[in-house]
Protein backbone atom coordinates (compact mmCIF):
# COMPACT_ATOMS: atom_id res chain seq x y z
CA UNK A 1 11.29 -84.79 109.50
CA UNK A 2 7.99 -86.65 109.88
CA UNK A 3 5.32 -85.50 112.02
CA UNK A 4 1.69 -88.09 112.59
CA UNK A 5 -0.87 -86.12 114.45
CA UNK A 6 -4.30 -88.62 114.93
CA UNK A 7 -7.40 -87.17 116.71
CA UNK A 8 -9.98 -89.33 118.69
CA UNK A 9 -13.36 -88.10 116.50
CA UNK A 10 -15.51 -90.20 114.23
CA UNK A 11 -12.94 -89.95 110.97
CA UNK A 12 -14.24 -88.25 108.03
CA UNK A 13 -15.85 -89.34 104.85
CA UNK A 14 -14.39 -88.78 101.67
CA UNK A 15 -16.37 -85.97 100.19
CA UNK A 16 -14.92 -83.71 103.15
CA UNK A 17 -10.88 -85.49 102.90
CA UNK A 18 -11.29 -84.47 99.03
CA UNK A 19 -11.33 -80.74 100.36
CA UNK A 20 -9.98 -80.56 103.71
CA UNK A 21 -6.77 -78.66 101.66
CA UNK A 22 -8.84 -76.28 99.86
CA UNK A 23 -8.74 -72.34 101.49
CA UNK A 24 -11.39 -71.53 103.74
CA UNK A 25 -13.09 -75.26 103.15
CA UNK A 26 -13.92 -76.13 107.14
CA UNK A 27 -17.14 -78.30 108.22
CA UNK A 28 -17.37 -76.10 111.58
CA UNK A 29 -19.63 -73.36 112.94
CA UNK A 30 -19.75 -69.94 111.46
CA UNK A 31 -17.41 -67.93 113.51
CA UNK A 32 -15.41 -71.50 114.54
CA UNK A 33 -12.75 -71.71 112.16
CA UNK A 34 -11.27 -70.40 108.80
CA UNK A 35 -10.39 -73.37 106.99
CA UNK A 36 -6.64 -72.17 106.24
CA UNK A 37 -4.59 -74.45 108.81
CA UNK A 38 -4.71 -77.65 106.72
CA UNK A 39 -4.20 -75.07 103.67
CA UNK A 40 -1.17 -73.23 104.90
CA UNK A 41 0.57 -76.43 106.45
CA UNK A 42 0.23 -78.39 103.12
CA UNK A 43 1.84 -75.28 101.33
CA UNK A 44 4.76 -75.07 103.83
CA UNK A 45 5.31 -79.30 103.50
CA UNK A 46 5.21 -78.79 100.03
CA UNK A 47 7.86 -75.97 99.79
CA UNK A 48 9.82 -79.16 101.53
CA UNK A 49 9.43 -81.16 98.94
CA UNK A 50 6.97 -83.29 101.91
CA UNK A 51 3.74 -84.53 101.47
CA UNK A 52 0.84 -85.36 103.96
CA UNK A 53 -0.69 -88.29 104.07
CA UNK A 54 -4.35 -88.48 105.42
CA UNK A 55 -5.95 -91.38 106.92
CA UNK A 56 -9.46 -92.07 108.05
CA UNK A 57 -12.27 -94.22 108.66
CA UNK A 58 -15.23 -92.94 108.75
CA UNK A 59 -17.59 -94.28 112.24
CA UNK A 60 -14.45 -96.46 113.19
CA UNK A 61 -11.91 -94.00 114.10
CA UNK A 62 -10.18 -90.76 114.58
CA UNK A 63 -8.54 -88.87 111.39
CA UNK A 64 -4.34 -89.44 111.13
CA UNK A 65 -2.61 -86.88 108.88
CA UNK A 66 1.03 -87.74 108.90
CA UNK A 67 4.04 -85.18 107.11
CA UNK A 68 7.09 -86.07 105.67
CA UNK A 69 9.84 -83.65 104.36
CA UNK A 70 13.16 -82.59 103.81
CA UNK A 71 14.89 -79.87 106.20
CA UNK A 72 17.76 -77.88 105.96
């Protein structure tokens, strides 16, 4: 299965992609978000035996994350 989700923001530098998997790491408000939904996704591909791939550039473009793995 392979899913691509891309946004339309400003991309990310890589300080924040470093983290963006780590529990409860999130660059929003207090109150916003909880910084598990990139955490618990990359757990589930994983139990796949998937990966997600992460693609940005920063002031040029959106953010891509795109998941591969093995069903059934």
């Amino acid at each position: 299965m392979h899913i691509s989700i891309r946004d339309t923001g400003i991309g990310m530098t890589e300080k924040i992609e470093r983290r963006i998997f780590e529990p409860f790491f999130t660059i929003k408000e207090v109150g916003e978000g909880t910084g598990l939904g990139l955490p618990i996704s990359y757990g589930i591909v994983q139990k796949h035996n998937g990966y997600i791939e992460v693609n940005s550039l920063p002031g040029k473009e959106g953010v891509n994350l795109s998941s591969r793995c093995q069903c059934g």
